[in-house]
Protein backbone atom coordinates (compact mmCIF):
# COMPACT_ATOMS: atom_id res chain seq x y z
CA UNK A 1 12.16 63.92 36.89
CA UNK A 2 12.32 67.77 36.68
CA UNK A 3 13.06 70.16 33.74
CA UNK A 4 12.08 74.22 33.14
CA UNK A 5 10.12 73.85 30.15
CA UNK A 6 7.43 71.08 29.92
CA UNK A 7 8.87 70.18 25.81
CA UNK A 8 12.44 69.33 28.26
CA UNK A 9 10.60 67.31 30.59
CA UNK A 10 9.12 65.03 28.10
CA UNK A 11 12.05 64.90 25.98
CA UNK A 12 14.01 63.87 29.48
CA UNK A 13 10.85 61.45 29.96
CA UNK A 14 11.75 59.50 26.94
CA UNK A 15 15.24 59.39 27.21
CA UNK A 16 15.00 58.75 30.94
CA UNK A 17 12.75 55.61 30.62
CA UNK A 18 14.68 54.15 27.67
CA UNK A 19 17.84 54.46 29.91
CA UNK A 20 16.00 51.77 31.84
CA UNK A 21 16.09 49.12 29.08
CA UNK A 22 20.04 49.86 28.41
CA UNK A 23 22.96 51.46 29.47
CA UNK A 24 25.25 53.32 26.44
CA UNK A 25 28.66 51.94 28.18
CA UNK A 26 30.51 55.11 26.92
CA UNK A 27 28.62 58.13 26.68
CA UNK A 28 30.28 59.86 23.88
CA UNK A 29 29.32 56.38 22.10
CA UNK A 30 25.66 57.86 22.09
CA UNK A 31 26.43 60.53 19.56
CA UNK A 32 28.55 58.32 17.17
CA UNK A 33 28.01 56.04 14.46
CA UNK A 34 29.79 53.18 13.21
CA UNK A 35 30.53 53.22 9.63
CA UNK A 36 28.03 50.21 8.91
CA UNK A 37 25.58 51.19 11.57
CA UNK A 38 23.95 54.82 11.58
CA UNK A 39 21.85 56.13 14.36
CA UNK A 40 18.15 55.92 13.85
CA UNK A 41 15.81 58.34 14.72
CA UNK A 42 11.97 59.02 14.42
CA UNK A 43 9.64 61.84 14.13
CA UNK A 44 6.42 61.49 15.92
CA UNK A 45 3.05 63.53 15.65
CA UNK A 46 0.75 62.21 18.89
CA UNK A 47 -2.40 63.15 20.51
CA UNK A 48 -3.60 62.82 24.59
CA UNK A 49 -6.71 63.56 25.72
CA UNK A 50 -4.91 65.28 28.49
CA UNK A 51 -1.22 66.40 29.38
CA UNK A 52 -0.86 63.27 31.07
CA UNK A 53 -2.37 60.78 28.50
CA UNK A 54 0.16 62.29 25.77
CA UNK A 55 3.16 61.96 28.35
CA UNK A 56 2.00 58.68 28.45
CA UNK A 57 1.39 57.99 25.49
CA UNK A 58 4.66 59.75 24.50
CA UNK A 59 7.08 57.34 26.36
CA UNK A 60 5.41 54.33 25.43
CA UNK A 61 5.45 55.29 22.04
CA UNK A 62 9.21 55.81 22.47
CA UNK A 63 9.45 52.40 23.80
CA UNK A 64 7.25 51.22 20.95
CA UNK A 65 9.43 52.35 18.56
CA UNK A 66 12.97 51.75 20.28
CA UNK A 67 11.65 47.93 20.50
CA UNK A 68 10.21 48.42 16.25
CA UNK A 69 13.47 49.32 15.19
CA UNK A 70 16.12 47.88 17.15
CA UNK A 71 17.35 51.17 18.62
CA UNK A 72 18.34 53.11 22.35
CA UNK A 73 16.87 56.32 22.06
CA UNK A 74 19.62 58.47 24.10
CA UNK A 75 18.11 62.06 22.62
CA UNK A 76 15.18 63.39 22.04
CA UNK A 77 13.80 66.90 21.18
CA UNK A 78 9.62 68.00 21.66
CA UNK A 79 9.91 70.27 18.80
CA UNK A 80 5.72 71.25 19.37
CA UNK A 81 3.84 70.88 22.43
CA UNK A 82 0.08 72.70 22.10
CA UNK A 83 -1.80 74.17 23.52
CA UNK A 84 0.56 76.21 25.90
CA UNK A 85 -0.36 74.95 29.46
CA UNK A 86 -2.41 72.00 29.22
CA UNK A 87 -0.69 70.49 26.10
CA UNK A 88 -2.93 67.54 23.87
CA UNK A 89 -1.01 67.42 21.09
CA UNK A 90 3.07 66.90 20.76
CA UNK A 91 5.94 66.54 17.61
CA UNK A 92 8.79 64.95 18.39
CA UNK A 93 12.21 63.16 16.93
CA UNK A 94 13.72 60.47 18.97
CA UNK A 95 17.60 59.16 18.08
CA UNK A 96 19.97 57.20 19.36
CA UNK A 97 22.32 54.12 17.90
CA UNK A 98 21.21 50.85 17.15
CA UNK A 99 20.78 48.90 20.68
CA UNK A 100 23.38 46.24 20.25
CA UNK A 101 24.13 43.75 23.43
CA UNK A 102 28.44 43.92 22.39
CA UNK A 103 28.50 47.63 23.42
CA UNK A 104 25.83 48.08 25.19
CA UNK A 105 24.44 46.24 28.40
CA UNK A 106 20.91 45.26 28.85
CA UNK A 107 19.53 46.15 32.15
CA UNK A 108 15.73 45.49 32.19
CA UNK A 109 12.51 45.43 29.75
CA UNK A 110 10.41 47.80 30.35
CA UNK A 111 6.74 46.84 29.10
CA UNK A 112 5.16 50.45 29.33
CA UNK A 113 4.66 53.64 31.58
CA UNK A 114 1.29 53.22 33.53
CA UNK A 115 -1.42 56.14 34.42
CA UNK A 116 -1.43 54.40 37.55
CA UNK A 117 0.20 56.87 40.07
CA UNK A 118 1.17 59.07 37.45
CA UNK A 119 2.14 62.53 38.61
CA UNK A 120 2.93 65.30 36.31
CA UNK A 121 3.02 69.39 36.68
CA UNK A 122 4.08 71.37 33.67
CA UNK A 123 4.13 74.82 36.14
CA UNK A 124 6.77 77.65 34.44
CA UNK A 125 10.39 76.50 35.95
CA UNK A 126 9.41 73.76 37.62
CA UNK A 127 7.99 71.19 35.74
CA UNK A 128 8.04 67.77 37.29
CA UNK A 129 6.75 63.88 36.86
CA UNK A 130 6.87 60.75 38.44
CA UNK A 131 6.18 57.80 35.57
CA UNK A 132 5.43 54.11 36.94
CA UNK A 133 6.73 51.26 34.72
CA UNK A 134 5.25 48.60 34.07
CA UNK A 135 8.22 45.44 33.92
C-alpha cells in the first residue's frame, strides 16, 4: 500500500484491511444510510512504541472495533499523527455502515495484522507498507 502523507497511508491501512473481511457490493452504498440503520463511526486516541507498533496497533484496533460494533469501516481519516517523522501517537475516526450479510458479502475473517514481516516507510511522497494478516 502507498500514499503521500503517512496520516493517508494509515487511514488507507485501515480501510484496506477491513476491505478484506467484506466487500460494500455498491460503492456509493458506503456513504449512505438506511433510514433505520445509520453509519457508525469511532474516534480513536492510540499509542506505539514505534511507527510500526501504532500502525499495528492502529489496524487491529480498527478490526477490534469493526468486529465490537457490527460495522465495515469503508473511511477513515488520521486527523493527528505525532511526532512528525517517527510518529508514536495517532487520532483517528473510522466510519462505515453497519456490516450486514443481505448487502454486503463476506469474504474472509481477518484475526489481526502481525509485526511479523511488517514493512513500513513514512518517507515525504512516498510512503509505503506491507501488513501480514493473520486469518
Amino acid at each position: 500500500m502507498w500514499a503521500a502523507a503517512p496520516e493517508r497511508l494509515y487511514a488507507l491501512a485501515a480501510v484496506g484491511v477491513l476491505a478484506q473481511v467484506a466487500e460494500v457490493a455498491d460503492i456509493a452504498e458506503a456513504g449512505e444510510a438506511s433510514n433505520d440503520d445509520a453509519d457508525h463511526s469511532v474516534e480513536l486516541a492510540l499509542d506505539g512504541s514505534d511507527p510500526e507498533d501504532l500502525l499495528v496497533h492502529w489496524v487491529n484496533t480498527a478490526l477490534l472495533e469493526a468486529e465490537i460494533r457490527r460495522a465495515l469501516w469503508t473511511r477513515a481519516r488520521v486527523l493527528r499523527l505525532e511526532p512528525m517523522g517517527a510518529p508514536t501517537s495517532l487520532m483517528g475516526r473510522l466510519e462505515g455502515p453497519r456490516l450486514d450479510p443481505a448487502r454486503h458479502t463476506l469474504l474472509r475473517e481477518v484475526k489481526a495484522v502481525s509485526h511479523h514481516h511488517l514493512g513500513l516507510s513514512l518517507a515525504p511522497g512516498r510512503c509505503r507498507c506491507r501488513l501480514v494478516l493473520d486469518l
